[in-house]
PDB file of N, CA and C in Angstrom:
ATOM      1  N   UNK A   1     108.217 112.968 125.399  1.00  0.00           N
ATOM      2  CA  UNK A   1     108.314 111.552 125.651  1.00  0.00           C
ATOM      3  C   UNK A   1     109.366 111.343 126.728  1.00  0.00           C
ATOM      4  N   UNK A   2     109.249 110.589 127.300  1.00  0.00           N
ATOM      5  CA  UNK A   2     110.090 110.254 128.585  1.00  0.00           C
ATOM      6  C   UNK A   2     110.572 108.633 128.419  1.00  0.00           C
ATOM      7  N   UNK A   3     112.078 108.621 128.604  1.00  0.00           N
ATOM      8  CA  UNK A   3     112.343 106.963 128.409  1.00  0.00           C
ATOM      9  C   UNK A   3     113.013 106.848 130.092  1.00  0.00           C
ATOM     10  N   UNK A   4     112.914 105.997 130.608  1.00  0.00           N
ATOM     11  CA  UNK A   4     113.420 105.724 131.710  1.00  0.00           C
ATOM     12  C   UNK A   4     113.740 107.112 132.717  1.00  0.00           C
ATOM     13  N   UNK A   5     113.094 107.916 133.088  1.00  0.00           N
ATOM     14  CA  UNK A   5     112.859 109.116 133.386  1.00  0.00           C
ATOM     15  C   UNK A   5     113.815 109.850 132.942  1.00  0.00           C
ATOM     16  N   UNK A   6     113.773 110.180 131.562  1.00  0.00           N
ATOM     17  CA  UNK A   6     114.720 111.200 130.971  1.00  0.00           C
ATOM     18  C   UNK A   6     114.335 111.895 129.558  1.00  0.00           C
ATOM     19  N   UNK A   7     113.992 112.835 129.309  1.00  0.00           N
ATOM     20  CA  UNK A   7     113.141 113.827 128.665  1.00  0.00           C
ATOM     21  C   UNK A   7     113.987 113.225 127.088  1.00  0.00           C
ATOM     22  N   UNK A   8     113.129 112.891 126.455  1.00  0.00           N
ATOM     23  CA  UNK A   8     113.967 112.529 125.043  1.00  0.00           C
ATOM     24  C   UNK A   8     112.687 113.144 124.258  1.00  0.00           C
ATOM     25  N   UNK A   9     113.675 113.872 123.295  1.00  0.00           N
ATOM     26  CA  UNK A   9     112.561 114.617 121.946  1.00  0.00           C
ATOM     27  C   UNK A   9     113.054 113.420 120.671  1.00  0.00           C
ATOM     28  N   UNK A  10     111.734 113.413 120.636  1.00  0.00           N
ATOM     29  CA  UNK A  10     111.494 112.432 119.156  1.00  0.00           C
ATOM     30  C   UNK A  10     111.279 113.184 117.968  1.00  0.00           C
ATOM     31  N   UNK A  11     112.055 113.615 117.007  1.00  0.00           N
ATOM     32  CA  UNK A  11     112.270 114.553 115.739  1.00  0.00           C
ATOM     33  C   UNK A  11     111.539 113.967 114.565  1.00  0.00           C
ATOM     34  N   UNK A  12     111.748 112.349 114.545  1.00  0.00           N
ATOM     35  CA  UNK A  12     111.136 111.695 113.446  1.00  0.00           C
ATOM     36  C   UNK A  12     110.845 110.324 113.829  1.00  0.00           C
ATOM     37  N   UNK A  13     110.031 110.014 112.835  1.00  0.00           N
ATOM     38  CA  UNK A  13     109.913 108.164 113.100  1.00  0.00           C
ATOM     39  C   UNK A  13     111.150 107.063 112.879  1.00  0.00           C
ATOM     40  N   UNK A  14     111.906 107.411 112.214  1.00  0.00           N
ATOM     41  CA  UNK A  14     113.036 107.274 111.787  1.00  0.00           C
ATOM     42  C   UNK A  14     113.581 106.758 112.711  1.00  0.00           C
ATOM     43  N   UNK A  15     113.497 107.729 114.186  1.00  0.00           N
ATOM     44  CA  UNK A  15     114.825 107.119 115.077  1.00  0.00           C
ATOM     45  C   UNK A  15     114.093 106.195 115.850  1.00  0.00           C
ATOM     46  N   UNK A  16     112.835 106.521 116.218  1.00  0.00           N
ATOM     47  CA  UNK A  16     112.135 105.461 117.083  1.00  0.00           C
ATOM     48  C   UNK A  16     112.008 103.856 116.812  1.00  0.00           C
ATOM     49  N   UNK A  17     112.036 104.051 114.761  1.00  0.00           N
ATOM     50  CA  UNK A  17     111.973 102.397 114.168  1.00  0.00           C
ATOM     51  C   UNK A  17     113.008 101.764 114.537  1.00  0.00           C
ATOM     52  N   UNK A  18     112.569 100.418 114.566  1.00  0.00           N
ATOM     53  CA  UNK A  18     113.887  99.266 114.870  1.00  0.00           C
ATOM     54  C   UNK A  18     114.070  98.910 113.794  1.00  0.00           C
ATOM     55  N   UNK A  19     115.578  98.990 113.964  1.00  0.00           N
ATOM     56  CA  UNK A  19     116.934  98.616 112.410  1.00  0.00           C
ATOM     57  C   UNK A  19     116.097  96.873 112.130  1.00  0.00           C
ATOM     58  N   UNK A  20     116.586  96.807 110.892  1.00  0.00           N
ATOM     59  CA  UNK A  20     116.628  95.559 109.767  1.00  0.00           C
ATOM     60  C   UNK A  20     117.251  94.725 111.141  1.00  0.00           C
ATOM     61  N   UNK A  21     117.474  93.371 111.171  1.00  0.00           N
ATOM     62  CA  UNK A  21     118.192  93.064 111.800  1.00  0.00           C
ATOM     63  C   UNK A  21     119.422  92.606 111.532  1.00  0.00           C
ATOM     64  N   UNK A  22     120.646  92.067 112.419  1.00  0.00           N
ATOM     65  CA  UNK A  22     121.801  92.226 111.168  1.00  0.00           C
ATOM     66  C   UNK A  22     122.218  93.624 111.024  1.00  0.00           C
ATOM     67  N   UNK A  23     121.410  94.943 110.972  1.00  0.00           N
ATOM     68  CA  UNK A  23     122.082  95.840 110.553  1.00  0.00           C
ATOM     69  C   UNK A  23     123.476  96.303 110.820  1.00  0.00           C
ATOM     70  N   UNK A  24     124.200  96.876 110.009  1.00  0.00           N
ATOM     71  CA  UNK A  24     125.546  97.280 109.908  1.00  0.00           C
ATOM     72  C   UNK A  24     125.788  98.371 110.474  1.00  0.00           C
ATOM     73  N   UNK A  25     124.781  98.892 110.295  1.00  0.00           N
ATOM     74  CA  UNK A  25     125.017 101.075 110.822  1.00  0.00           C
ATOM     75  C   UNK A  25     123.641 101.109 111.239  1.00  0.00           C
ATOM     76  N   UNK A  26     123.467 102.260 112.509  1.00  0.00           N
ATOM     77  CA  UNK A  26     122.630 102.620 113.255  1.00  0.00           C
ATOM     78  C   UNK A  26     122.419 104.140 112.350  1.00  0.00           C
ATOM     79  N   UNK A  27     121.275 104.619 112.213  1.00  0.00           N
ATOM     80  CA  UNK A  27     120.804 105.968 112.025  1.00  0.00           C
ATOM     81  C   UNK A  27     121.686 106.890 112.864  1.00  0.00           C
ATOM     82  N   UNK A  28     121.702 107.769 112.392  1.00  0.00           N
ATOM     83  CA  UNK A  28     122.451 108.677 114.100  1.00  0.00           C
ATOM     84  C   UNK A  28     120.832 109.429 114.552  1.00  0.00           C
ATOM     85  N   UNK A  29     121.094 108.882 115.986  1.00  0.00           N
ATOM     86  CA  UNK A  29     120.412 109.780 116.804  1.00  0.00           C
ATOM     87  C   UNK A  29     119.329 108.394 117.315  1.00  0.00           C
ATOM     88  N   UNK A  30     119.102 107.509 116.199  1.00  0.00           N
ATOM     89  CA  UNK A  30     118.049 106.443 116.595  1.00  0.00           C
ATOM     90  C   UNK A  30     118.446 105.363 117.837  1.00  0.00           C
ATOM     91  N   UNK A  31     117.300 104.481 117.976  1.00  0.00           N
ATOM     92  CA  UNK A  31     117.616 104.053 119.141  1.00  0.00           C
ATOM     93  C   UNK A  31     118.574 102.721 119.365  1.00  0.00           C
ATOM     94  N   UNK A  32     119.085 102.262 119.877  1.00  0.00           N
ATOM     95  CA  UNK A  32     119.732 101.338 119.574  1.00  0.00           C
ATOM     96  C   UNK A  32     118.853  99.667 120.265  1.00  0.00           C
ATOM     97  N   UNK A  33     118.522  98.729 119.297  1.00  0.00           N
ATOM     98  CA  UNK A  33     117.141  98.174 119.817  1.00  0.00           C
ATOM     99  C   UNK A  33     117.365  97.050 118.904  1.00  0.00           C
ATOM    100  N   UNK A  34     117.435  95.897 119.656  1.00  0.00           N
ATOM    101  CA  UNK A  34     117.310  94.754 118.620  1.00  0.00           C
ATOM    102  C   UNK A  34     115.918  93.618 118.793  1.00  0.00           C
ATOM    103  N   UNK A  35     115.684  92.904 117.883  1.00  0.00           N
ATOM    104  CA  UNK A  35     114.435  92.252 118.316  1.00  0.00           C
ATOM    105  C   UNK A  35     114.656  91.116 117.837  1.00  0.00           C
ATOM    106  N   UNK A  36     115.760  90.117 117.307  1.00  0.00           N
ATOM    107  CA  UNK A  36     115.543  88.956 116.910  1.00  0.00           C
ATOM    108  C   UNK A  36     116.959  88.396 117.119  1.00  0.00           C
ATOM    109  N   UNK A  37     116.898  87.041 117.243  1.00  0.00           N
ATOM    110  CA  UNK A  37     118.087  86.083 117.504  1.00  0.00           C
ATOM    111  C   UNK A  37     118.008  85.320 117.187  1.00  0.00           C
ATOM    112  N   UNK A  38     119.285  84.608 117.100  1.00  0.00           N
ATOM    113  CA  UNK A  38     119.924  83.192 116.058  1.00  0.00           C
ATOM    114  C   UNK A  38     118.731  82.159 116.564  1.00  0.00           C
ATOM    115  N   UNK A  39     118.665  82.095 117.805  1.00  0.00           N
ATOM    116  CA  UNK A  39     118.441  81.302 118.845  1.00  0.00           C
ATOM    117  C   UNK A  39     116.533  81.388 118.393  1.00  0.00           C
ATOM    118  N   UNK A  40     116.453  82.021 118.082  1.00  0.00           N
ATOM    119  CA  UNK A  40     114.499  82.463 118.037  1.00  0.00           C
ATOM    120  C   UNK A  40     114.628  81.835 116.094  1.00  0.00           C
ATOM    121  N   UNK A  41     115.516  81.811 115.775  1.00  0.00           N
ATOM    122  CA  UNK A  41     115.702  81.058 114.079  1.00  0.00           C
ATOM    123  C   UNK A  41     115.674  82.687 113.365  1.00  0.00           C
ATOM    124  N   UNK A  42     115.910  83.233 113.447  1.00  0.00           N
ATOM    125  CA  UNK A  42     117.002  84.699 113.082  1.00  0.00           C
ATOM    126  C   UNK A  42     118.128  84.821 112.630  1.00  0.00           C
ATOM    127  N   UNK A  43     118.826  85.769 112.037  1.00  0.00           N
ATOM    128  CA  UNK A  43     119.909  85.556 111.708  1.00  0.00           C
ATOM    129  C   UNK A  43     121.002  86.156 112.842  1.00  0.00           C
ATOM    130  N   UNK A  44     120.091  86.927 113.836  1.00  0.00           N
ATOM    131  CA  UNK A  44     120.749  87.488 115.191  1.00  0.00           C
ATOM    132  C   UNK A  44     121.025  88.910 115.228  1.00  0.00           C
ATOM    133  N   UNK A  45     121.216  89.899 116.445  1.00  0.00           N
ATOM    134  CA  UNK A  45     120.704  90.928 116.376  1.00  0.00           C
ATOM    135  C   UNK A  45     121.842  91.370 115.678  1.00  0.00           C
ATOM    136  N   UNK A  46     123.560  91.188 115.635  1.00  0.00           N
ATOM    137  CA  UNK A  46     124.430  91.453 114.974  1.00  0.00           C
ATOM    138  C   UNK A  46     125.234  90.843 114.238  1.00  0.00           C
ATOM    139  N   UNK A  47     125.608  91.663 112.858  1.00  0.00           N
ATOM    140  CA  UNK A  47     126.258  90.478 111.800  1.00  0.00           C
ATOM    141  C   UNK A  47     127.151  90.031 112.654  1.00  0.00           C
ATOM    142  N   UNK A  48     127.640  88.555 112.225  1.00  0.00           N
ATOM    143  CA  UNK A  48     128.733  87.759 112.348  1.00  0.00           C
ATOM    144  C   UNK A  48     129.046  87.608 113.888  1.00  0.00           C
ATOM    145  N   UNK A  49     128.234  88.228 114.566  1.00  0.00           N
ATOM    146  CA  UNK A  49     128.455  88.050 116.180  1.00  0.00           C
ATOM    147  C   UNK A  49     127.581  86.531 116.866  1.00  0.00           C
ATOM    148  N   UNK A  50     128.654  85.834 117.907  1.00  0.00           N
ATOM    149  CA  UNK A  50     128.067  84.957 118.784  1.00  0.00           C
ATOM    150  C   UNK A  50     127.565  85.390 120.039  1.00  0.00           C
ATOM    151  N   UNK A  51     126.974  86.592 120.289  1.00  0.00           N
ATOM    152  CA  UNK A  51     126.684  86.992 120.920  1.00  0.00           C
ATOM    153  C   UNK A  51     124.874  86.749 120.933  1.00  0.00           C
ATOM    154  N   UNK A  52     124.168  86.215 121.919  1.00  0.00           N
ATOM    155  CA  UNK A  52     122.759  85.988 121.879  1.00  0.00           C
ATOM    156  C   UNK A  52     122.279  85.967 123.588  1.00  0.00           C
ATOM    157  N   UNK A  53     120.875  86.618 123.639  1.00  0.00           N
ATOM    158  CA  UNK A  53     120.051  86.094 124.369  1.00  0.00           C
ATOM    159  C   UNK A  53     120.117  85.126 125.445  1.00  0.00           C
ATOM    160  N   UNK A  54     119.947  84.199 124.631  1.00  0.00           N
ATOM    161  CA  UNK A  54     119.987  83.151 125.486  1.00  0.00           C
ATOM    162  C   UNK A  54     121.240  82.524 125.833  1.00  0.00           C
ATOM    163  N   UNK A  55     122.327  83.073 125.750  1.00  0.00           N
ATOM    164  CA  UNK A  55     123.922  83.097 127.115  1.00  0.00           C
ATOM    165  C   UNK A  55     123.529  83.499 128.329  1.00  0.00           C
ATOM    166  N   UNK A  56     122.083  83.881 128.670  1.00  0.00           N
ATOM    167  CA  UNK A  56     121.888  84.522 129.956  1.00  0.00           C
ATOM    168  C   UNK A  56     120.399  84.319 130.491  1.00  0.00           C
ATOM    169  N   UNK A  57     119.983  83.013 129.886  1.00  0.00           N
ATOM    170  CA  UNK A  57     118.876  82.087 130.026  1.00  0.00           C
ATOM    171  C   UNK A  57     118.898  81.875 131.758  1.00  0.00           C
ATOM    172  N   UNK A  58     120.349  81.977 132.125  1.00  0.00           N
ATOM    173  CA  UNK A  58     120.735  81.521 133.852  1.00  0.00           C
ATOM    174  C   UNK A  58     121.139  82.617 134.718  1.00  0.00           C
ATOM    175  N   UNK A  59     121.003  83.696 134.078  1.00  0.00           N
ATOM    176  CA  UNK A  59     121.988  84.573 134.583  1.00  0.00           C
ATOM    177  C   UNK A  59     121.601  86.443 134.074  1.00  0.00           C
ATOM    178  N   UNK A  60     121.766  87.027 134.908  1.00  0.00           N
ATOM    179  CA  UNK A  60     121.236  88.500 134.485  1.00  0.00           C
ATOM    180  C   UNK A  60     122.554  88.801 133.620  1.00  0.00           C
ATOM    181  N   UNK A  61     122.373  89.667 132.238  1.00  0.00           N
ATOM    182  CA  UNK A  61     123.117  90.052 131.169  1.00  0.00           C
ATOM    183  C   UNK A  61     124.066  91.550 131.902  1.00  0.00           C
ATOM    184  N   UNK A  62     123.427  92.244 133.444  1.00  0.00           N
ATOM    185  CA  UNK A  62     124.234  92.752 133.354  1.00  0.00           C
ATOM    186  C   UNK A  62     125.152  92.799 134.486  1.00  0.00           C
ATOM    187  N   UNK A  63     125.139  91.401 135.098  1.00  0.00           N
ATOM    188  CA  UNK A  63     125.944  90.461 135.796  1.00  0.00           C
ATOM    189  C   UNK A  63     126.827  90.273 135.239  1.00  0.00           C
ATOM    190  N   UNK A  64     126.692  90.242 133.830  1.00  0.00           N
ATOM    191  CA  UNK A  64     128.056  89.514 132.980  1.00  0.00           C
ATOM    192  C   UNK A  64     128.870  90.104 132.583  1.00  0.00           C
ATOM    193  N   UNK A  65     130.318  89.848 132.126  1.00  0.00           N
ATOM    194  CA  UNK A  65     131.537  90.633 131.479  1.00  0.00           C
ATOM    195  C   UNK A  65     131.387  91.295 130.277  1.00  0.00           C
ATOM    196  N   UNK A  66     130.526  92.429 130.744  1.00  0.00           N
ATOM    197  CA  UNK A  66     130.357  93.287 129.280  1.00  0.00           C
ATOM    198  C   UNK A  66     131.263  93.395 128.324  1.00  0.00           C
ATOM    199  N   UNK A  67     132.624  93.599 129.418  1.00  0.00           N
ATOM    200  CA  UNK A  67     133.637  94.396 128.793  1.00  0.00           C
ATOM    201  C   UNK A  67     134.176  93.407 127.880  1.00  0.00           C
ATOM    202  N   UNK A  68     134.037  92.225 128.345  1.00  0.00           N
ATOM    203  CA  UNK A  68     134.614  90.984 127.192  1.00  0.00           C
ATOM    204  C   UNK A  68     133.930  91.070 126.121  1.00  0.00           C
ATOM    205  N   UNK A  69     132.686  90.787 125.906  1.00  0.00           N
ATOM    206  CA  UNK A  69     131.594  91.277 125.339  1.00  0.00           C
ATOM    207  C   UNK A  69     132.098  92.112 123.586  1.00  0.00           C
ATOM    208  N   UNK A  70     132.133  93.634 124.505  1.00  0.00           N
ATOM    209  CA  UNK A  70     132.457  94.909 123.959  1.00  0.00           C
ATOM    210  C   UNK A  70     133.774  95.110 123.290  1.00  0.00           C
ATOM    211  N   UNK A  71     134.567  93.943 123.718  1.00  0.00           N
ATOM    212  CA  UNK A  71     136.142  93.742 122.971  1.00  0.00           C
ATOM    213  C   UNK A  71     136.312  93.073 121.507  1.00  0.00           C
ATOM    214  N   UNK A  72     135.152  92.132 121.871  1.00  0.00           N
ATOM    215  CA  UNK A  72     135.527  90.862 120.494  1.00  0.00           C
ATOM    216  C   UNK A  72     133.970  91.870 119.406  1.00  0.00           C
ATOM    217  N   UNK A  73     133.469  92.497 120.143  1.00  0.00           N
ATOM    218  CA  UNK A  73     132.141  92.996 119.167  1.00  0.00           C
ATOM    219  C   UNK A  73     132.679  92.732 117.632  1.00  0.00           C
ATOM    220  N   UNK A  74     131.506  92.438 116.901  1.00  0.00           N
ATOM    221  CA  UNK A  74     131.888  92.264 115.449  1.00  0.00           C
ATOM    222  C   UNK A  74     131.380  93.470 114.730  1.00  0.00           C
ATOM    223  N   UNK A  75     130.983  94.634 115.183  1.00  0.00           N
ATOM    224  CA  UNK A  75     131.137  95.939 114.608  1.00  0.00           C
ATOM    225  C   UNK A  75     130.428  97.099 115.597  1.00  0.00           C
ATOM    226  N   UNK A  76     130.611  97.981 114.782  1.00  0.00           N
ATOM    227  CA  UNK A  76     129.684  99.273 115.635  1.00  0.00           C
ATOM    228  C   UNK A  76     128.561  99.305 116.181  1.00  0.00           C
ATOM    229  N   UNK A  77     127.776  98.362 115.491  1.00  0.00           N
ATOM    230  CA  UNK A  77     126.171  98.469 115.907  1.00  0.00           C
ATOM    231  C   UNK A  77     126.449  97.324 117.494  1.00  0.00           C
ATOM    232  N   UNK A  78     126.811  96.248 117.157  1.00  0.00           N
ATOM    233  CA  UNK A  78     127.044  95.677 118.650  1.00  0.00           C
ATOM    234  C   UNK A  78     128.134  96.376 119.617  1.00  0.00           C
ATOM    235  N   UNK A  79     128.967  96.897 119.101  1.00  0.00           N
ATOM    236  CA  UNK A  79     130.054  97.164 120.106  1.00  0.00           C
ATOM    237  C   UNK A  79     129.113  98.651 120.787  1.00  0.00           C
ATOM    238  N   UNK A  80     128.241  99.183 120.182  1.00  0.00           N
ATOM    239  CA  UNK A  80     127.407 100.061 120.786  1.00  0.00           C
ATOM    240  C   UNK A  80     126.247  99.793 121.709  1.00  0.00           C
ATOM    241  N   UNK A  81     125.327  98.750 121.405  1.00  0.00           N
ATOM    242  CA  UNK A  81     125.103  97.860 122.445  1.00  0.00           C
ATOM    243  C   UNK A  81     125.005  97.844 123.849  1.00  0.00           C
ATOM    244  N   UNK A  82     126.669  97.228 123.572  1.00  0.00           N
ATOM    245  CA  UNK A  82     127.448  96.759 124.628  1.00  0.00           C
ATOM    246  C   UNK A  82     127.809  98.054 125.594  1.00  0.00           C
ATOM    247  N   UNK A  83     128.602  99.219 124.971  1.00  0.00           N
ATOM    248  CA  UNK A  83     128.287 100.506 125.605  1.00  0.00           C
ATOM    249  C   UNK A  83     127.581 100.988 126.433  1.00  0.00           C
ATOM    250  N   UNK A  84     126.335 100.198 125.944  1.00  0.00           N
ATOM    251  CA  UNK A  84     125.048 100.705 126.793  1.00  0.00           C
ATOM    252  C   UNK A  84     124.576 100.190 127.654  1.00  0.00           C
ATOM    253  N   UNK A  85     124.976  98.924 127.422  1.00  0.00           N
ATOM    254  CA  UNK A  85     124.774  97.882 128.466  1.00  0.00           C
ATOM    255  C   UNK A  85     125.370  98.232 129.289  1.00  0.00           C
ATOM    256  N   UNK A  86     126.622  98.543 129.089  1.00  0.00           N
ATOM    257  CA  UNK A  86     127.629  99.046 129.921  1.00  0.00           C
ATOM    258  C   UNK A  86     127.290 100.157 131.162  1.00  0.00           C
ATOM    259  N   UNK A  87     126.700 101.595 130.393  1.00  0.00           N
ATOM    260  CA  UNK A  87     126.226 102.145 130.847  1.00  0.00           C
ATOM    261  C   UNK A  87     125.178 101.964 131.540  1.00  0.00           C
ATOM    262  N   UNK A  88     124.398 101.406 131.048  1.00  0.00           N
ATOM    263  CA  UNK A  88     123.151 101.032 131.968  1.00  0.00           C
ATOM    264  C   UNK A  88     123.925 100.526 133.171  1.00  0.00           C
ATOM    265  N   UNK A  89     124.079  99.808 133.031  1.00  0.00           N
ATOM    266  CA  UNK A  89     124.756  98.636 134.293  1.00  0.00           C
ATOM    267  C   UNK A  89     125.344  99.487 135.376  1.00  0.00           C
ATOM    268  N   UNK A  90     126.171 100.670 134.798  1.00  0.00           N
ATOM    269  CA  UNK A  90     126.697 101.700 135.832  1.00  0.00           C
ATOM    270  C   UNK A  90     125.592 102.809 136.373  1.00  0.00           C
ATOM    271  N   UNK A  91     124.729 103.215 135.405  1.00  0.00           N
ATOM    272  CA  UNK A  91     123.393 103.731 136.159  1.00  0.00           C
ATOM    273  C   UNK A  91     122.698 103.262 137.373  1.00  0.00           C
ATOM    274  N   UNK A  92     122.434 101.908 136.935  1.00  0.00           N
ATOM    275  CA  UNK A  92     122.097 100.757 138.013  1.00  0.00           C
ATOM    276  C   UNK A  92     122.166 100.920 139.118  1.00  0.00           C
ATOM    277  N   UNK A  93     123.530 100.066 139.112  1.00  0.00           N
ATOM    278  CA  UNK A  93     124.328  99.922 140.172  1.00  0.00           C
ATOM    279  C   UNK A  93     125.496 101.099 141.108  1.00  0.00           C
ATOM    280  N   UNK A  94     125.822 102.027 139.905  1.00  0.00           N
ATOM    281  CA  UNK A  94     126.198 103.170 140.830  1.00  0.00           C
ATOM    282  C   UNK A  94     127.533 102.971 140.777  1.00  0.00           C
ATOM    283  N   UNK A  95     128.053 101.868 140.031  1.00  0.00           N
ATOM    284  CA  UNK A  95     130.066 101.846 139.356  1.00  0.00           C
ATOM    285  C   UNK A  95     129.646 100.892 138.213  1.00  0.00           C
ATOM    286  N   UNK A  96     130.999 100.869 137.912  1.00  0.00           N
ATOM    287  CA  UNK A  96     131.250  99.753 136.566  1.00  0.00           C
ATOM    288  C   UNK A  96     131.459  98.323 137.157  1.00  0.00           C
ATOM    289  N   UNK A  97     131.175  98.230 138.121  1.00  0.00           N
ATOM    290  CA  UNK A  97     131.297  96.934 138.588  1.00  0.00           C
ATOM    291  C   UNK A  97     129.364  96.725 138.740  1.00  0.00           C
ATOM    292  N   UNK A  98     129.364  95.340 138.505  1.00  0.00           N
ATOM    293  CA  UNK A  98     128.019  94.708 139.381  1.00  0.00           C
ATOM    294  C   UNK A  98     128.375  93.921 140.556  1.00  0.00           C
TER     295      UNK A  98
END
């Protein structure tokens, strides 16, 4: 399987499923993947976080201050996320800046 041209072995179904939402802890190894928000009448992709979607209704998400983001995270599963976002964003663009 190939995700964004990069050879990923899939071991089980396990990691490919998307978490409960809300979830607290990520599987290790699974993907990190959310599918619902406050904003869609959800309870949102992470507990207790104001973090949503639609903050970026105007604006590309990885335009924005991840790093602020990634500071106030309300646990592991978002502050991981954000990581990635992070990362992505530096894949991208080629620094940690956009």
């Amino acid at each position: 399987m190939q995700f964004n041209k990069l050879d990923v072995e899939l071991l089980d179904t396990e990691q490919f499923a998307v978490q409960e939402p809300a979830a607290d802890t990520l599987a290790d190894g699974s993907f990190c993947h959310y599918y619902t928000d406050r904003n869609d009448g959800a309870v949102g992709p992470f507990s207790n976080s104001q973090w949503h979607k639609q903050l970026f209704a105007e604006q590309s998400f990885l335009d924005a201050d991840i790093e602020s983001f990634r500071k106030i995270a309300e646990g592991p599963v978002e502050r991981r996320f954000m990581e990635l976002a992070l990362n992505a964003r530096s894949r991208i663009f080629g620094s940690d800046d956009a």
